[in-house]
C-alpha atoms as a PDB file:
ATOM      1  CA  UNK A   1     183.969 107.700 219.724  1.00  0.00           C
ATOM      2  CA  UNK A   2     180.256 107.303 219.313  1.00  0.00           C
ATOM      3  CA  UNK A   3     178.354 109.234 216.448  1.00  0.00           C
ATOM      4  CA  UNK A   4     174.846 110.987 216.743  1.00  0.00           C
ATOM      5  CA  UNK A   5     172.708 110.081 214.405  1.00  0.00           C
ATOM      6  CA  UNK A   6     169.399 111.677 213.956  1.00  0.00           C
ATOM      7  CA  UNK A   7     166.596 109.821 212.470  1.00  0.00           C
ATOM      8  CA  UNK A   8     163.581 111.764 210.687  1.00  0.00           C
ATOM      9  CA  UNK A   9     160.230 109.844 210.403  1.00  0.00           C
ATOM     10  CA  UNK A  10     159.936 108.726 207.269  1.00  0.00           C
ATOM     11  CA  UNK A  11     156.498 108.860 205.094  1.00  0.00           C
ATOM     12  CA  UNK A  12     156.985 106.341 202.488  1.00  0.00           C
ATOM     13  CA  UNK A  13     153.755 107.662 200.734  1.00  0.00           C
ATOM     14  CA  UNK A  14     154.870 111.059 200.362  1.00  0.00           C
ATOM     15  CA  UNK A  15     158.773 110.204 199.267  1.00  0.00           C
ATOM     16  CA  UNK A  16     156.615 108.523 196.400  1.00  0.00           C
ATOM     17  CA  UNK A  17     154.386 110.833 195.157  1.00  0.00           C
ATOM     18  CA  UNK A  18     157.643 113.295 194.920  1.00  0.00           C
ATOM     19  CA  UNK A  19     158.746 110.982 192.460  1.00  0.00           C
ATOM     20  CA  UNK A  20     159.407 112.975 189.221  1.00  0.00           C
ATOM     21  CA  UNK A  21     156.998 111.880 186.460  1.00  0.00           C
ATOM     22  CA  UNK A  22     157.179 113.962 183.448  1.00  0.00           C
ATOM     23  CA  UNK A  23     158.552 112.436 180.655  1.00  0.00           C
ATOM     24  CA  UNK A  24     162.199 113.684 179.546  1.00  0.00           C
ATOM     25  CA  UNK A  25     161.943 112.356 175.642  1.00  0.00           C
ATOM     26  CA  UNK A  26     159.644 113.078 172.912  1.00  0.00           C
ATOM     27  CA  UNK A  27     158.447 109.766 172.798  1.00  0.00           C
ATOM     28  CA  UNK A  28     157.968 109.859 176.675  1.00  0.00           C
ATOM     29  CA  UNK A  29     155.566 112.757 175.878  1.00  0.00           C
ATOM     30  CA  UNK A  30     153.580 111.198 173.116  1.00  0.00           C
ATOM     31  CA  UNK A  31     153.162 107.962 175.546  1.00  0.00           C
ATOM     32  CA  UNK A  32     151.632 109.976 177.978  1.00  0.00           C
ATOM     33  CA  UNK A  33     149.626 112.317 175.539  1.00  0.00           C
ATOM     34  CA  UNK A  34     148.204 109.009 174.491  1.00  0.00           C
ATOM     35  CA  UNK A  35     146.993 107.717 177.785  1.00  0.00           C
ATOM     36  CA  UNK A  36     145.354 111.212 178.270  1.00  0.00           C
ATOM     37  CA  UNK A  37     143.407 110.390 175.103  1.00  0.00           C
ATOM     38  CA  UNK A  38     142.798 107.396 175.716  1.00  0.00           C
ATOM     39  CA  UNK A  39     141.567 108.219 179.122  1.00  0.00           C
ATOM     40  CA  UNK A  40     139.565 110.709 177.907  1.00  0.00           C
ATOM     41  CA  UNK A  41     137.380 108.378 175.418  1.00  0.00           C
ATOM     42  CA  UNK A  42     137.517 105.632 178.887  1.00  0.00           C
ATOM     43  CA  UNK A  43     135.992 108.050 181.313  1.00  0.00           C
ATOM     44  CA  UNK A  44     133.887 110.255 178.884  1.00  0.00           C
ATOM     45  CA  UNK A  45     132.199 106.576 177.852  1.00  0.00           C
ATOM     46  CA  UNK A  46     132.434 104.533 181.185  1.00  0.00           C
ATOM     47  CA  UNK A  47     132.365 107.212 183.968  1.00  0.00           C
ATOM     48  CA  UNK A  48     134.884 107.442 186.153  1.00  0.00           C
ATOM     49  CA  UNK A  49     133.785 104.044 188.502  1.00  0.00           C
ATOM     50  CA  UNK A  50     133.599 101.809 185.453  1.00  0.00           C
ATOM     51  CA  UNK A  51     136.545 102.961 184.005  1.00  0.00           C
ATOM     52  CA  UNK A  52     139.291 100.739 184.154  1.00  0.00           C
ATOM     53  CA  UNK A  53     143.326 101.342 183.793  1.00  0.00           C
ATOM     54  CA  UNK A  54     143.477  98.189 181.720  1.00  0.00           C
ATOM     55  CA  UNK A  55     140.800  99.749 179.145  1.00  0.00           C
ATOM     56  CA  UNK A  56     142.783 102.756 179.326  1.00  0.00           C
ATOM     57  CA  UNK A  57     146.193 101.041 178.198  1.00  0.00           C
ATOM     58  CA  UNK A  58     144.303  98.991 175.443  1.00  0.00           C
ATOM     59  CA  UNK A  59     142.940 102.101 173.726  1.00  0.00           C
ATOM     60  CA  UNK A  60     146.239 103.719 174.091  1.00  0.00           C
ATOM     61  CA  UNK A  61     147.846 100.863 172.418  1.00  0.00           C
ATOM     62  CA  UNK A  62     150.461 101.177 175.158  1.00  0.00           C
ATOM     63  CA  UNK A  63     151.634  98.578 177.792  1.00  0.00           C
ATOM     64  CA  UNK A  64     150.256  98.422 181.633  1.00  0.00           C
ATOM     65  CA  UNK A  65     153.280  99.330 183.236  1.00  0.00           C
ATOM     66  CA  UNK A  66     153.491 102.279 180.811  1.00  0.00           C
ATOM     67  CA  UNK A  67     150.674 103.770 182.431  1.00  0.00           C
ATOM     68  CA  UNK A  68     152.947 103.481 186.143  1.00  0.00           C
ATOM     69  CA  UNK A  69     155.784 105.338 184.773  1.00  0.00           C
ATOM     70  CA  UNK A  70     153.359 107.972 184.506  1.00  0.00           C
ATOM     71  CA  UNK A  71     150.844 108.070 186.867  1.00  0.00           C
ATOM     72  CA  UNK A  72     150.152 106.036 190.229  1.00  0.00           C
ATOM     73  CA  UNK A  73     146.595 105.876 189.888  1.00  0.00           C
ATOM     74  CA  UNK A  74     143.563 106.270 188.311  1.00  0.00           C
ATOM     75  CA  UNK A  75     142.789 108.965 190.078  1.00  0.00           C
ATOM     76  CA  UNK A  76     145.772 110.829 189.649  1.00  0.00           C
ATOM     77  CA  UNK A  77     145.024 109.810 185.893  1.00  0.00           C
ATOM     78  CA  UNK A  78     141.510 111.392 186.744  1.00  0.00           C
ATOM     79  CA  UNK A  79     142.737 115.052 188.019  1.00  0.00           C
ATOM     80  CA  UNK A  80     145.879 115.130 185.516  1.00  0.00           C
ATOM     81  CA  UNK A  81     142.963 115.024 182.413  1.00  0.00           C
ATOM     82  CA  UNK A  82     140.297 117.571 183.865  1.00  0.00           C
ATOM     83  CA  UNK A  83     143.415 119.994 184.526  1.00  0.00           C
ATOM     84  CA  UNK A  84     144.689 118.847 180.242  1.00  0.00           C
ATOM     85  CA  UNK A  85     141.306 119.310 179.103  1.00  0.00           C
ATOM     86  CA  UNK A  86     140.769 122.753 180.998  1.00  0.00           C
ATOM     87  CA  UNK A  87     144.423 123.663 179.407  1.00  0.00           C
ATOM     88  CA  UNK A  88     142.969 122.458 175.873  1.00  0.00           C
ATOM     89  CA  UNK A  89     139.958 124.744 176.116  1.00  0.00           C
ATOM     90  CA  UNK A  90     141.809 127.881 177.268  1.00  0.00           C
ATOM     91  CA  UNK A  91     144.679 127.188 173.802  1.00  0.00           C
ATOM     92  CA  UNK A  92     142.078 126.398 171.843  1.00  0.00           C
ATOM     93  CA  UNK A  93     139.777 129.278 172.364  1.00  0.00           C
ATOM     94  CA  UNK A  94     143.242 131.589 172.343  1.00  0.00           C
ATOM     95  CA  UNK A  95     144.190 130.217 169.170  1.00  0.00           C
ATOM     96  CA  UNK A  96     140.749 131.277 167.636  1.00  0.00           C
ATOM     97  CA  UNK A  97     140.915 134.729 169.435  1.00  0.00           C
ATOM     98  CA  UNK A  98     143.647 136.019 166.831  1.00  0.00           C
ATOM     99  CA  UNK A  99     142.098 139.014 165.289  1.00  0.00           C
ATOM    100  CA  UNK A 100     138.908 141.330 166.516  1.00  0.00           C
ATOM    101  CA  UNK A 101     137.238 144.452 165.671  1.00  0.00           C
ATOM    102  CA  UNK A 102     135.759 144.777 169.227  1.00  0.00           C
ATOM    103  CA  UNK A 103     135.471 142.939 172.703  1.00  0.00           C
ATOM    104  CA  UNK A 104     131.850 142.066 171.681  1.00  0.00           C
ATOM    105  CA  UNK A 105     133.470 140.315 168.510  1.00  0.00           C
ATOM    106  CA  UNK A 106     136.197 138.546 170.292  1.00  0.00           C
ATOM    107  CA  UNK A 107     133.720 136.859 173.036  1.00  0.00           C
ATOM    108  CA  UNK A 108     131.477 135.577 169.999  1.00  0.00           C
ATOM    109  CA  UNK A 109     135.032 134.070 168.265  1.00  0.00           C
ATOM    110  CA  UNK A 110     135.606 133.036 172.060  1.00  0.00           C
ATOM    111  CA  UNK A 111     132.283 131.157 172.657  1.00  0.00           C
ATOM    112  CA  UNK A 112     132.531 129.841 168.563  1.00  0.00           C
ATOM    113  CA  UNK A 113     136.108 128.347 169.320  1.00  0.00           C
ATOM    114  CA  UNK A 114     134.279 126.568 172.734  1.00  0.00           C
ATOM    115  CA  UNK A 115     131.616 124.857 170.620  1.00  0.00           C
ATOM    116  CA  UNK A 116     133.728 123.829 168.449  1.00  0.00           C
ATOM    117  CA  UNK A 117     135.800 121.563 171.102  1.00  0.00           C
ATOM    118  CA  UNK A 118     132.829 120.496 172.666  1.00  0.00           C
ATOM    119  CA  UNK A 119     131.719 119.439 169.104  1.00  0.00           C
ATOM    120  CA  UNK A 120     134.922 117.506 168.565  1.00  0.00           C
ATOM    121  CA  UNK A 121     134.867 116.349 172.296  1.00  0.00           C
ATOM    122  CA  UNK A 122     131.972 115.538 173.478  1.00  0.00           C
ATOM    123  CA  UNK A 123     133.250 113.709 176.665  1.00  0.00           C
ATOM    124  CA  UNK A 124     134.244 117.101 177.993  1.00  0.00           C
ATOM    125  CA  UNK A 125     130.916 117.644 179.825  1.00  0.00           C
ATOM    126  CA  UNK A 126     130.933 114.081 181.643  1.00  0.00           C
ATOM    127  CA  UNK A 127     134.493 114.549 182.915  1.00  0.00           C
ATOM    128  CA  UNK A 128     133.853 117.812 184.399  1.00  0.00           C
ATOM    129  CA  UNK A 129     130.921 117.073 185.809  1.00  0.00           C
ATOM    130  CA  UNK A 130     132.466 114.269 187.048  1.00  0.00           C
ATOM    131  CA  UNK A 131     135.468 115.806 188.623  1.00  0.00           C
ATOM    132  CA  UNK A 132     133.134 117.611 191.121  1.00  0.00           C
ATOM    133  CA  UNK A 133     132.801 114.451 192.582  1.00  0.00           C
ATOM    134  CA  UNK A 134     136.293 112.829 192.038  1.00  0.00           C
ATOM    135  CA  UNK A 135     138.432 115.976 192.289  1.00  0.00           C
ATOM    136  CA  UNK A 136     136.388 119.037 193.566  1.00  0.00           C
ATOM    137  CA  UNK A 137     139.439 121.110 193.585  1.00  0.00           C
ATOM    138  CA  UNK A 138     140.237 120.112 190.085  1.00  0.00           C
ATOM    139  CA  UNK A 139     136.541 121.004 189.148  1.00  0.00           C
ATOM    140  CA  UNK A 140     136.457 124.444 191.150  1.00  0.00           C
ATOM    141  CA  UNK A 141     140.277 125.568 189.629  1.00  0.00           C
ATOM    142  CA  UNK A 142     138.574 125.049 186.018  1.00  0.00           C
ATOM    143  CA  UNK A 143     135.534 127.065 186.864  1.00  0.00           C
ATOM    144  CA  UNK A 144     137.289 129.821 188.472  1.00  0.00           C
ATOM    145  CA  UNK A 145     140.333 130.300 185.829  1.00  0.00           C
ATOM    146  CA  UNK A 146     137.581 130.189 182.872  1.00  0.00           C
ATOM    147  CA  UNK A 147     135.880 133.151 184.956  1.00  0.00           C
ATOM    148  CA  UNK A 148     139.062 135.109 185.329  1.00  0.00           C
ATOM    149  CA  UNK A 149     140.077 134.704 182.101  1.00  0.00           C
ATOM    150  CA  UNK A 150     136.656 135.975 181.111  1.00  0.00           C
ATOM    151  CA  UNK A 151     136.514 138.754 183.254  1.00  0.00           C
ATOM    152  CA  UNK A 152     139.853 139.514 182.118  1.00  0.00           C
ATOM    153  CA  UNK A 153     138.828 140.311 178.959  1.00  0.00           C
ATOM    154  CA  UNK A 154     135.541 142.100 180.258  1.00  0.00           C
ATOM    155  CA  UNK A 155     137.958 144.649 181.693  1.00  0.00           C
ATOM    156  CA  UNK A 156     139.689 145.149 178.257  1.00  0.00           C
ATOM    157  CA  UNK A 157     137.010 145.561 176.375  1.00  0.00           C
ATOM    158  CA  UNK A 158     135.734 148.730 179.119  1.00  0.00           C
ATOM    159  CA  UNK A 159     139.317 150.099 178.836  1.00  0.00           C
ATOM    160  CA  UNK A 160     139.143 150.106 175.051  1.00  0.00           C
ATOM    161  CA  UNK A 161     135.442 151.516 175.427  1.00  0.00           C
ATOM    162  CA  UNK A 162     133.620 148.271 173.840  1.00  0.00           C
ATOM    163  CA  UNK A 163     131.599 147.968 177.264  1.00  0.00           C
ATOM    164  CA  UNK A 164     130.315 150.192 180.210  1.00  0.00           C
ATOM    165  CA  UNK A 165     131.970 150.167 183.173  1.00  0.00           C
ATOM    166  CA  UNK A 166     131.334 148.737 186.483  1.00  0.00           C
ATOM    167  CA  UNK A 167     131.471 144.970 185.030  1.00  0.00           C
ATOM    168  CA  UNK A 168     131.888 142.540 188.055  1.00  0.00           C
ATOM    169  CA  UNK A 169     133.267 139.509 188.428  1.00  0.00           C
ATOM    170  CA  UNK A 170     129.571 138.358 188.527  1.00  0.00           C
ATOM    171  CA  UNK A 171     129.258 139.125 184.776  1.00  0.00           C
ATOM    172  CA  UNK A 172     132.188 136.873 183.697  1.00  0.00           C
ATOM    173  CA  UNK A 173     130.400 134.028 185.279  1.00  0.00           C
ATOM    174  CA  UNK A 174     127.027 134.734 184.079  1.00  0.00           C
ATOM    175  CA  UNK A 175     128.524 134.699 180.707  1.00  0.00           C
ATOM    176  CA  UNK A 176     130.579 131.633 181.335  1.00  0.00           C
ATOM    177  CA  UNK A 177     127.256 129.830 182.604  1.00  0.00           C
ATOM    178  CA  UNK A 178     125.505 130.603 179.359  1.00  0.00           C
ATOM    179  CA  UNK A 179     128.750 128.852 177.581  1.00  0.00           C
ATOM    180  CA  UNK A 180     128.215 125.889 179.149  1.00  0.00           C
ATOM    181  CA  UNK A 181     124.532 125.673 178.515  1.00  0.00           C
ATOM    182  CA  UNK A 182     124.589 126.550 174.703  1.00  0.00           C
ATOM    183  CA  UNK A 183     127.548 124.387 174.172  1.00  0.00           C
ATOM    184  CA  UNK A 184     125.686 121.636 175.895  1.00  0.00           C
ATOM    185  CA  UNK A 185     122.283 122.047 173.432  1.00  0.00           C
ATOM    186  CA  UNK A 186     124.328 123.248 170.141  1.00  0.00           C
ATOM    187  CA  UNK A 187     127.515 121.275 170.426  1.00  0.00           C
ATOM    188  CA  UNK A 188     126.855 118.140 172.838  1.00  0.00           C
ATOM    189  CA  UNK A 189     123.092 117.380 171.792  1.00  0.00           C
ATOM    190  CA  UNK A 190     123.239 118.983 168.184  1.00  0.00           C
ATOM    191  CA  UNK A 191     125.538 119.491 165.458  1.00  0.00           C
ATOM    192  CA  UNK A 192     124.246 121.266 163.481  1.00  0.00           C
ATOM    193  CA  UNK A 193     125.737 124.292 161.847  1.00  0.00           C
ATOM    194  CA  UNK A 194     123.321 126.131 159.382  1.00  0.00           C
ATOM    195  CA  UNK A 195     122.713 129.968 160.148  1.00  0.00           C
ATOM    196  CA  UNK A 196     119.444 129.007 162.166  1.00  0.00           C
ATOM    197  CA  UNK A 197     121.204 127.486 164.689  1.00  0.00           C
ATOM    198  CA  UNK A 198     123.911 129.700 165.304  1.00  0.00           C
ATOM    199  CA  UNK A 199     121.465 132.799 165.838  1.00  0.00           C
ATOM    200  CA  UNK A 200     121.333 131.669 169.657  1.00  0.00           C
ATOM    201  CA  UNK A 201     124.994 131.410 170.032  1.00  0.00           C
ATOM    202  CA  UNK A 202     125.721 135.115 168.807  1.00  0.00           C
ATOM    203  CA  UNK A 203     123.936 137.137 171.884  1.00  0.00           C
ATOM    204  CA  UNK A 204     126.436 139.725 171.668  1.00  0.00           C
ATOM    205  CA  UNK A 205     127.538 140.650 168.289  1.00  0.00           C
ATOM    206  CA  UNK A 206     124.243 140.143 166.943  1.00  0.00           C
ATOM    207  CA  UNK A 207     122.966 142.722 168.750  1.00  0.00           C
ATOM    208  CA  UNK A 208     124.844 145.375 166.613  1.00  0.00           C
ATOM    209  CA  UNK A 209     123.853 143.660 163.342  1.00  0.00           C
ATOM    210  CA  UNK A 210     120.057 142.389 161.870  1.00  0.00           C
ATOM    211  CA  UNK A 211     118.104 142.045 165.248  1.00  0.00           C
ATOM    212  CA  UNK A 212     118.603 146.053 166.733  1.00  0.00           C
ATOM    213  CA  UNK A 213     115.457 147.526 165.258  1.00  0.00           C
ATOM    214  CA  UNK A 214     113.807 143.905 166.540  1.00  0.00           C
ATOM    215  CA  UNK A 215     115.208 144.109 169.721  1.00  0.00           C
ATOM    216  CA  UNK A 216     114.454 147.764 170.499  1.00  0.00           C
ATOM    217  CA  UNK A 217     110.478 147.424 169.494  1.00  0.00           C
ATOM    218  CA  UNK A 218     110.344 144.279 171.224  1.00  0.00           C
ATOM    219  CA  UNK A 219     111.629 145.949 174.221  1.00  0.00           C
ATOM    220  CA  UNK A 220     109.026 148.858 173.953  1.00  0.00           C
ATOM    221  CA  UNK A 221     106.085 146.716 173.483  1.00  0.00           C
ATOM    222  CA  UNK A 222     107.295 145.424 176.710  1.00  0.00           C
ATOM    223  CA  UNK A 223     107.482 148.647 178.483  1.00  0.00           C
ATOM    224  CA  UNK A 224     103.950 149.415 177.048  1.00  0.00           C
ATOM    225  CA  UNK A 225     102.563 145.716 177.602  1.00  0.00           C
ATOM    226  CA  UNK A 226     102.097 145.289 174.109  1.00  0.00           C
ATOM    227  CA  UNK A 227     102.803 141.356 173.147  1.00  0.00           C
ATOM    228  CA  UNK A 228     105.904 141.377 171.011  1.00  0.00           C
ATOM    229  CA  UNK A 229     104.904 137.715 169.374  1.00  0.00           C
ATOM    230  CA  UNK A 230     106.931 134.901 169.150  1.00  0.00           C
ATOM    231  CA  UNK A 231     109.977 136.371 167.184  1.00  0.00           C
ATOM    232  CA  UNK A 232     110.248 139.731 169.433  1.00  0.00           C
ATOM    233  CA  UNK A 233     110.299 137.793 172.272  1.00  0.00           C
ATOM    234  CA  UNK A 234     113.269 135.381 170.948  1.00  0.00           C
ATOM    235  CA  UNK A 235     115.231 138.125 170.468  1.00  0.00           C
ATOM    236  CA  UNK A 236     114.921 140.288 173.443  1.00  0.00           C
ATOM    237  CA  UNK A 237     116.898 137.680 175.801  1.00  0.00           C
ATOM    238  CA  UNK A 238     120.182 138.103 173.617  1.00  0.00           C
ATOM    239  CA  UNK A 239     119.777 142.133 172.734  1.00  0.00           C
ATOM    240  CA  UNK A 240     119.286 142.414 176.989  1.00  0.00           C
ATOM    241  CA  UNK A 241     122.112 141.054 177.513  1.00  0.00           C
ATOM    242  CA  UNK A 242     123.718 142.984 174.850  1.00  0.00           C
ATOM    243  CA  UNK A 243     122.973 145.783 176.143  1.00  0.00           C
ATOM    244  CA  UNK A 244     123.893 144.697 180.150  1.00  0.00           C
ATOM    245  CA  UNK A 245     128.042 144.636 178.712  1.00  0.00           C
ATOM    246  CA  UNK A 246     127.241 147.929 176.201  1.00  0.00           C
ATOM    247  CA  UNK A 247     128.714 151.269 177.244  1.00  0.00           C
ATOM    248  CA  UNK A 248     125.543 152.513 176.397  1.00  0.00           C
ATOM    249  CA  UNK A 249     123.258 151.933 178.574  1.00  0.00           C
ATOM    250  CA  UNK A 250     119.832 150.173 177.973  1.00  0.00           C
ATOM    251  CA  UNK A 251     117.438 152.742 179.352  1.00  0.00           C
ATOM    252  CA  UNK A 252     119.117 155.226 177.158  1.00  0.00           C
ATOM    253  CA  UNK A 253     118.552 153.531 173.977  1.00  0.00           C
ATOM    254  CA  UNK A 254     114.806 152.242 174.805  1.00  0.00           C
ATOM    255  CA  UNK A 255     113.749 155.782 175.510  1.00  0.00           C
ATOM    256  CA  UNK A 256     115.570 157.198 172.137  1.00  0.00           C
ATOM    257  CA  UNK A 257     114.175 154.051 170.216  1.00  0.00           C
ATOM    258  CA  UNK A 258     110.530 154.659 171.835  1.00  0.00           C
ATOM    259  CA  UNK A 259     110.646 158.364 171.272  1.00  0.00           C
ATOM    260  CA  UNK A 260     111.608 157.616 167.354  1.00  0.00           C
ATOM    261  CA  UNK A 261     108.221 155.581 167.438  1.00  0.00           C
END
């Protein structure tokens, strides 16, 4: 009696890459949280081209075929960090998001908890940047989740009345972009900390506090072509867009501010 066998095509390639990599032990997991470290400090210094798995395993302080039971590559190493580091932002900024009196408040304890991290990990920027490059799916997922997690909260705030309605999806990026940027001049290229420097990084919240009655006569001037000077016009950038997420809206308040006048 003969037998029928059927024979698939194999594709040795993708058997392997189904292989099952996580680790199962705690000390499995604090290997592999140290490569990520480690790989971290080797591509934020080296860029991803110079960057070798070698270096990697000698800054871990962990053996070279440690870094196989783990990963296949360095550029499975690559797209495993940007997706860590993208995790890491999102905990760390939920972890500082604990208690608010408004959505305005929460996205200043929000972009706060961001500069922070960048502060503390300054090789953030160069890996992300990088990963366009290296893993452009890697670098559009982390762009697009920080945006929907932003506009997430956009839509909380207008259902709790903190902003106006009609926000878009376009807002949550425009405010994301302006993350980037300030974490980039007050975290990455300074550090420092005093009141002075913080001003910049508090476009929302300020708004309600010391720079209102600024804001407001800086925006009539404007209206009237008056020059508002140096300080009037620092401040009108960050009450604008203040007023762009307020459920007030901004004509509103300039012609009540201007009448007052």
């Amino acid at each position: 009696m003969r037998l029928a066998v059927t024979l698939w095509p194999l594709n040795i390639p993708n058997i392997l890459s189904l292989k099952d990599k996580q680790p199962r032990t705690a000390r499995g997991l604090k290997t592999k949280r140290k490569l990520l470290d480690a790989a971290a400090l080797e591509f934020g210094e080296k860029g991803f081209h110079e960057a070798s798995i070698t270096g990697i395993t000698q800054r871990a302080g962990t053996a070279l075929g440690s870094f196989y039971t783990y990963f296949d590559s360095k550029d499975e190493l690559f797209s495993a960090l940007v997706k860590d580091m993208s995790m890491r932002v999102k905990s760390h900024a939920a972890g500082a998001m604990t208690e608010w009196q408004d959505a305005l408040e929460r996205e200043k304890m929000a972009l706060e908890a961001f500069m922070n991290f960048a502060r503390e990990h300054k090789e953030i920027y160069r890996i992300i940047d990088e990963s366009e490059f290296v893993d452009p799916q890697s670098y559009r997922s982390h762009y697009e989740e920080t945006a929907t997690r932003i506009y997430e909260r956009l839509q909380e705030g207008t259902a709790a009345g903190d902003f106006r309605g009609g926000l878009e999806e376009a807002h949550a990026w425009a405010i994301m972009g302006m993350n980037v940027f300030l974490g980039m001049r007050y975290g990455i290229w300074s550090e420092e900390r005093n009141r002075r420097s913080r001003l910049p990084i508090l476009p929302m919240g300020y708004w309600r506090r010391a720079s209102r009655r600024k804001a407001s006569r800086s925006r009539c001037q404007l209206r009237t072509g008056e020059d508002p000077g140096p300080a009037g016009a620092s401040m009108f950038p960050s009450a604008y867009f203040a007023i762009q997420l307020s459920r007030f809206s901004w004509k509103k308040r300039t012609r009540r501010s201007c009448q007052a006048r």
